[in-house]
N, C-alpha and C. Protein backbone atom coordinates (compact mmCIF):
# COMPACT_ATOMS: atom_id res chain seq x y z
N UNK A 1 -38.02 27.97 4.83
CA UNK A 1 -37.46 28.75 5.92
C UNK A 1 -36.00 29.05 5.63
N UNK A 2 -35.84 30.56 5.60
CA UNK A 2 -34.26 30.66 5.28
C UNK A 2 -33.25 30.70 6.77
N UNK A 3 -32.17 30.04 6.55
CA UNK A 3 -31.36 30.02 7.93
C UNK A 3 -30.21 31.26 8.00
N UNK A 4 -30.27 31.40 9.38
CA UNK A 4 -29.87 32.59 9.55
C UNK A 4 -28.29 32.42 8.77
N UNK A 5 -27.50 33.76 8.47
CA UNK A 5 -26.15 33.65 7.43
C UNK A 5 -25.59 34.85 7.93
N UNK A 6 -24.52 35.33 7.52
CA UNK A 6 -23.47 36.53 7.78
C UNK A 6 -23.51 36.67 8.74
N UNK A 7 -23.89 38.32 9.09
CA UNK A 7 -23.19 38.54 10.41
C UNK A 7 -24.40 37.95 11.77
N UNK A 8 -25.66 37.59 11.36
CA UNK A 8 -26.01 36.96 12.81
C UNK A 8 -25.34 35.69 12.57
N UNK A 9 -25.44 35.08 11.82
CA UNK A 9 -24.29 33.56 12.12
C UNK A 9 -23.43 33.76 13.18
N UNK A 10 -22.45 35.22 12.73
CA UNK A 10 -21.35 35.13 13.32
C UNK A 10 -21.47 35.96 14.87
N UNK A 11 -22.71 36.58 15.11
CA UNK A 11 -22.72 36.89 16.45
C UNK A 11 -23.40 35.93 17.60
N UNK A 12 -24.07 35.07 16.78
CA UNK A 12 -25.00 34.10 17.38
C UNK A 12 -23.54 33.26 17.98
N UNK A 13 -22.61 33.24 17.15
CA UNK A 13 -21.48 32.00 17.07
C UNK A 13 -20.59 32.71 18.30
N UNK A 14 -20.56 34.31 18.12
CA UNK A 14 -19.89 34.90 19.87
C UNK A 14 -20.34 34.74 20.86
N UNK A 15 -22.35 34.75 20.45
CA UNK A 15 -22.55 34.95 21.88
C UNK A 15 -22.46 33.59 22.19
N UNK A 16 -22.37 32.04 21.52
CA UNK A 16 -22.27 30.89 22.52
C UNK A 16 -20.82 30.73 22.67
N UNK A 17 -19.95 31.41 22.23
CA UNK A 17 -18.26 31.55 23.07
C UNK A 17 -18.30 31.86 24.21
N UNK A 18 -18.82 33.22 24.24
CA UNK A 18 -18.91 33.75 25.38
C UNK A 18 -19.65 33.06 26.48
N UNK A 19 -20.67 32.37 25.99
CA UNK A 19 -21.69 31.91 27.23
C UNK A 19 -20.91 30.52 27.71
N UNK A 20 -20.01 30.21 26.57
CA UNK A 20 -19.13 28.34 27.00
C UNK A 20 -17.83 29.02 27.94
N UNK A 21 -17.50 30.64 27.97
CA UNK A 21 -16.42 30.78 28.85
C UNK A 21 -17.03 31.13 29.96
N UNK A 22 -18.30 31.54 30.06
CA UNK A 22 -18.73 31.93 31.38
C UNK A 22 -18.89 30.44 31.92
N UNK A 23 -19.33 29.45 31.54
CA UNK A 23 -19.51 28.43 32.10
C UNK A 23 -18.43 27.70 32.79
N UNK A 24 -16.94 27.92 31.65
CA UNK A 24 -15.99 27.51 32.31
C UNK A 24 -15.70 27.86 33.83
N UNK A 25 -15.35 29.15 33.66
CA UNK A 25 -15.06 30.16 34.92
C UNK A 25 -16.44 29.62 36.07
N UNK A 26 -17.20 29.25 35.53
CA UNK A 26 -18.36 29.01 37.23
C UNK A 26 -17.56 27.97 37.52
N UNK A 27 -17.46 26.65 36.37
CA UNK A 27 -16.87 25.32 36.63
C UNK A 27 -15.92 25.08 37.11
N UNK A 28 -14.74 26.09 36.89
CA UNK A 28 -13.57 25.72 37.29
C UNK A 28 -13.08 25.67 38.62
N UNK A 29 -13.78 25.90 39.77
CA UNK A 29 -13.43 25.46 40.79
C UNK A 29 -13.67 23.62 41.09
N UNK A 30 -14.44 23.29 40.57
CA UNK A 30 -15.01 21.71 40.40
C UNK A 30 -13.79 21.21 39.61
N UNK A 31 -13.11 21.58 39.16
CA UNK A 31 -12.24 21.02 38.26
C UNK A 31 -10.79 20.39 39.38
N UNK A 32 -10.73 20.91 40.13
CA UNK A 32 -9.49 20.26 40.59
C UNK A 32 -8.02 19.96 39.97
N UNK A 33 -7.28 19.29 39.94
CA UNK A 33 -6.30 19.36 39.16
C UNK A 33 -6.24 18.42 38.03
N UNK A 34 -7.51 18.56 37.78
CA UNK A 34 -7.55 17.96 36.11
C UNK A 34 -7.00 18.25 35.32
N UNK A 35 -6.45 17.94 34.11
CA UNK A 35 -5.76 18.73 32.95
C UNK A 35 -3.98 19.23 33.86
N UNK A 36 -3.44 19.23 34.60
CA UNK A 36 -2.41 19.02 35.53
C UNK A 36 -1.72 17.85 35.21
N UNK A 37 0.03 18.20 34.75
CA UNK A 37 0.52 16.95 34.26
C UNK A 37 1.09 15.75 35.43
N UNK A 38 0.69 15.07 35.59
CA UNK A 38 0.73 13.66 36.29
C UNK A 38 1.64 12.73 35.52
N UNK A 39 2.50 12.54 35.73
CA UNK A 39 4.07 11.86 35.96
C UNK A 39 4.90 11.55 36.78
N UNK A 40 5.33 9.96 36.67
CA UNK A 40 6.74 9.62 37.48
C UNK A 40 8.00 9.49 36.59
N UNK A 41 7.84 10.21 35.19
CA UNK A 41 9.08 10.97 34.54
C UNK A 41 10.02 11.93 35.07
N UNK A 42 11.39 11.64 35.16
CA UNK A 42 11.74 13.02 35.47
C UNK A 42 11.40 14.20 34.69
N UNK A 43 11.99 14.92 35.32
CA UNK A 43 11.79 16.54 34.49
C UNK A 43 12.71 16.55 33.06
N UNK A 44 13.87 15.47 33.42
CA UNK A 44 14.87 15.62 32.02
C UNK A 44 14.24 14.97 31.20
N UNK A 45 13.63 13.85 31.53
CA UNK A 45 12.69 12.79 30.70
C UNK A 45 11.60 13.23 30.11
N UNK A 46 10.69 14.09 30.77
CA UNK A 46 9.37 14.74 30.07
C UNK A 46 10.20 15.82 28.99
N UNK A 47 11.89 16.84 29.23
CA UNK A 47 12.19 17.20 28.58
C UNK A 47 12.55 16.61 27.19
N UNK A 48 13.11 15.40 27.32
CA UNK A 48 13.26 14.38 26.25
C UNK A 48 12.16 14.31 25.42
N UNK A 49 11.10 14.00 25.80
CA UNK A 49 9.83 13.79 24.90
C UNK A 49 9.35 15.00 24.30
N UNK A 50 9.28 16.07 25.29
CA UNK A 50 8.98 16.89 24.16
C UNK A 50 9.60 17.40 23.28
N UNK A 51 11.07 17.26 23.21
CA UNK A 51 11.55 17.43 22.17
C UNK A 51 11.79 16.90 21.13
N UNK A 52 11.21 15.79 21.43
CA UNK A 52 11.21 14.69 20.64
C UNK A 52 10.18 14.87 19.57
N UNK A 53 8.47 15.37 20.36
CA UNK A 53 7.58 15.49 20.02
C UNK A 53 7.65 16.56 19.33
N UNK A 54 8.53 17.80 19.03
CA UNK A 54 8.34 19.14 18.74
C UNK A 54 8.77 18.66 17.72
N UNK A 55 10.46 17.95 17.59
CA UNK A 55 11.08 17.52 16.60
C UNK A 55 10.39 16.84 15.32
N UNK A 56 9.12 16.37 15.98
CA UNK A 56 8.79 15.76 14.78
C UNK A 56 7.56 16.18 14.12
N UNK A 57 6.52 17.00 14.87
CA UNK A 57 5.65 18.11 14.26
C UNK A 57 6.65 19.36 13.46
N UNK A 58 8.07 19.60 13.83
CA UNK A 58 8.63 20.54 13.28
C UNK A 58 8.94 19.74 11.57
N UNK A 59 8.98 18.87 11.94
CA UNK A 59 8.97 17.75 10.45
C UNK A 59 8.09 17.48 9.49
N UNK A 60 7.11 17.61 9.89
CA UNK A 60 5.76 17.32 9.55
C UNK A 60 5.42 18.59 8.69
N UNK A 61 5.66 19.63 9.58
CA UNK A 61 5.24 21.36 9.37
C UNK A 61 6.64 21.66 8.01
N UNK A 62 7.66 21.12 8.04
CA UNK A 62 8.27 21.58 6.74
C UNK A 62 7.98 20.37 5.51
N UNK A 63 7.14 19.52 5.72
CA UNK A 63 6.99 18.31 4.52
C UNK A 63 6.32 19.02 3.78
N UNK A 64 4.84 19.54 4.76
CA UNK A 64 3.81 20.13 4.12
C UNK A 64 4.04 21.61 3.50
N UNK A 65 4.96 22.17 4.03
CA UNK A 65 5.28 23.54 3.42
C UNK A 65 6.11 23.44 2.16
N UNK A 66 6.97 22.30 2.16
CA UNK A 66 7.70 21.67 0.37
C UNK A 66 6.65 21.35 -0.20
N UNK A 67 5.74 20.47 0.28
CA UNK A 67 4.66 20.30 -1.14
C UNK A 67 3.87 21.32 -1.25
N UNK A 68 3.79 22.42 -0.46
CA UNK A 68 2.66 23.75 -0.94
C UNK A 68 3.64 24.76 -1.88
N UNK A 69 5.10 24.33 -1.28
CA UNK A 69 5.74 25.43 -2.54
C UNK A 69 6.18 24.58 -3.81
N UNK A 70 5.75 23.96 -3.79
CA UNK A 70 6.14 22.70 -4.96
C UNK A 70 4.68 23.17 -6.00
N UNK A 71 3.74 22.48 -5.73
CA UNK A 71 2.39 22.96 -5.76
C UNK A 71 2.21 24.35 -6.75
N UNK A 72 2.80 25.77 -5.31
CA UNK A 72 2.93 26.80 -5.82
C UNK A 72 3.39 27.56 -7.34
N UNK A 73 4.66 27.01 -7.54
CA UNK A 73 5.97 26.98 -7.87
C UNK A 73 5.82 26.06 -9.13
N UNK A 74 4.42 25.21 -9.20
CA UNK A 74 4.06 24.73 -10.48
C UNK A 74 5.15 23.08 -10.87
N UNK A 75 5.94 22.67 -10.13
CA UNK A 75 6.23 21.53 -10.11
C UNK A 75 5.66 20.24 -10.38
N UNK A 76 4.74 20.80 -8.54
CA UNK A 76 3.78 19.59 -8.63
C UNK A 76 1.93 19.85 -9.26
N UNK A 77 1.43 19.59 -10.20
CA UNK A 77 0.27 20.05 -10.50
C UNK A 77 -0.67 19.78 -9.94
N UNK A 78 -1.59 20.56 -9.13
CA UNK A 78 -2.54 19.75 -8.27
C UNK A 78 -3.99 20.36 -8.94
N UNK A 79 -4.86 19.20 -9.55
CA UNK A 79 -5.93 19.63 -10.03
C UNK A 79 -7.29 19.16 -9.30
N UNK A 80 -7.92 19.84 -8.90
CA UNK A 80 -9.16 19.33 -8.08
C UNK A 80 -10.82 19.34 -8.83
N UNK A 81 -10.92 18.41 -9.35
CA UNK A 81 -12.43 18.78 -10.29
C UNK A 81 -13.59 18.10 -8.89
N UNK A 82 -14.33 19.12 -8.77
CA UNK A 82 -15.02 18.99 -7.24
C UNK A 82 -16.44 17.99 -7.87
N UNK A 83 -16.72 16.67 -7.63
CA UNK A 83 -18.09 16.00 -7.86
C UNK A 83 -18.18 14.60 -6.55
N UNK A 84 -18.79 15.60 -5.84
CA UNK A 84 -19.15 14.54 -4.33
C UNK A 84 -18.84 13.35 -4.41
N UNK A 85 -17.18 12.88 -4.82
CA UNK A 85 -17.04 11.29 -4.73
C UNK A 85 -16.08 11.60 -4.24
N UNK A 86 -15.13 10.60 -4.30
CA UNK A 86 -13.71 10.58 -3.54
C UNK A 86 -12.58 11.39 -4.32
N UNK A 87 -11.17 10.82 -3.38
CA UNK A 87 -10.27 11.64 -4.55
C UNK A 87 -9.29 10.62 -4.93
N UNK A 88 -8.51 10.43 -5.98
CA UNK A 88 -7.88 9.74 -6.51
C UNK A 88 -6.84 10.16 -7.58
N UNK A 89 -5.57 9.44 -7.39
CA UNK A 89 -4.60 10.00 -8.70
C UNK A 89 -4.69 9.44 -9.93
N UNK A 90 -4.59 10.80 -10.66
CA UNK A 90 -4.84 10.64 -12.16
C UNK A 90 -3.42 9.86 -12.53
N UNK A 91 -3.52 9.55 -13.56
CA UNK A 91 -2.28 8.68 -14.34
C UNK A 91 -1.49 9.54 -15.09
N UNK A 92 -0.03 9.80 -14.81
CA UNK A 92 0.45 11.34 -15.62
C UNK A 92 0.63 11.30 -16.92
N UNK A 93 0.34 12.39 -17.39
CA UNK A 93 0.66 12.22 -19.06
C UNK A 93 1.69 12.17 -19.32
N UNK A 94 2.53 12.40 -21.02
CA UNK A 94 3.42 12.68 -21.06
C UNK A 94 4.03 13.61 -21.16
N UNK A 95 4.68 14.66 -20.49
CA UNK A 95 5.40 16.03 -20.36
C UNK A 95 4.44 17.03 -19.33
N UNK A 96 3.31 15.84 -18.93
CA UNK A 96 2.81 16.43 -17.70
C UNK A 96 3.37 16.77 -15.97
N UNK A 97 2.62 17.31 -15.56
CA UNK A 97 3.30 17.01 -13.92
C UNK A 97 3.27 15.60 -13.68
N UNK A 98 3.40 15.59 -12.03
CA UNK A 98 3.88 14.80 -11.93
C UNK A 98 3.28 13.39 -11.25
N UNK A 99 1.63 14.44 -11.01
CA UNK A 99 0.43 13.08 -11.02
C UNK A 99 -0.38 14.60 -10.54
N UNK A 100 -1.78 13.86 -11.04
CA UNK A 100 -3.20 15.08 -10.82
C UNK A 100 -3.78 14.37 -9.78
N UNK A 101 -4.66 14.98 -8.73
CA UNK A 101 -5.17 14.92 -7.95
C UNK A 101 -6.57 15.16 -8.66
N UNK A 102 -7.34 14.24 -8.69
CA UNK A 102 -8.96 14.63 -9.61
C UNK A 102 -10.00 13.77 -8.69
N UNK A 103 -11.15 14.82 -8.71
CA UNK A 103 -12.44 14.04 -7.99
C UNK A 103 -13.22 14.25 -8.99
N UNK A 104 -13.88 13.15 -8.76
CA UNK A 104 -14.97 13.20 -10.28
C UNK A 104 -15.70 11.82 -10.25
N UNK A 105 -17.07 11.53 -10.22
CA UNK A 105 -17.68 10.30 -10.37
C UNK A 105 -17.80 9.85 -11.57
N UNK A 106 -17.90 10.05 -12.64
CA UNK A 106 -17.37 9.47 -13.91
C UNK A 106 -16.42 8.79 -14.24
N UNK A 107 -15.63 7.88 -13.39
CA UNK A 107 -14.69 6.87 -13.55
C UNK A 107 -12.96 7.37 -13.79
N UNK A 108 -12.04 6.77 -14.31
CA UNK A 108 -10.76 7.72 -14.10
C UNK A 108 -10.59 8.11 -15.42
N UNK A 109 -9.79 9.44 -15.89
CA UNK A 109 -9.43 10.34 -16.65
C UNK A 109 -8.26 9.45 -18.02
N UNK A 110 -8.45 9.78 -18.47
CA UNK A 110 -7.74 9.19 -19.35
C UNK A 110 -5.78 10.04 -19.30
């Protein structure tokens, strides 16, 4: 039996969007003030946190953008040999980067 692919995948996949927002909209009167932030923080205090919290996803979001232009930019060498096991760092050569990223069930790379 072949399973459905392309574009009914992807309309089959709208029409249960669509049918999970109609459901919302019946539900949401039952909802009450769920999802409504509930705090005895002040307002300066919840301001505190989230900036706190932004501050540090904004951190996070430039780590990962140095190692993709690192990556890019051929610095860092990232090699992926795809064989359904885990992933693990290779041992760097000499005048190689600066460690390989290799999956492979055949044990580690020389």
């Amino acid at each position: 039996m072949k399973g459905i692919t392309g574009t009914g995948a992807s309309a089959l996949r709208d029409v249960g969007m669509v049918l999970g927002l109609i459901q919302y909209r019946i539900g949401q009167p039952h909802l009450g003030d769920i999802g409504h932030l509930r705090t005895d923080k002040t307002p300066e205090e919840v301001a505190a946190l989230s900036k706190k919290f932004f501050g540090s996803l904004a951190a996070v979001v430039a780590a990962v953008a140095a190692f993709a232009f690192l990556v890019s930019n051929g610095t860092i060498a990232v090699s992926i040999i795809a064989d359904r096991s885990g992933a693990r760092l290779q041992r760097p050569h000499p005048g190689g980067p600066l460690f390989r990223l290799c999956m492979d069930a055949r044990g580690p790379h020389p």
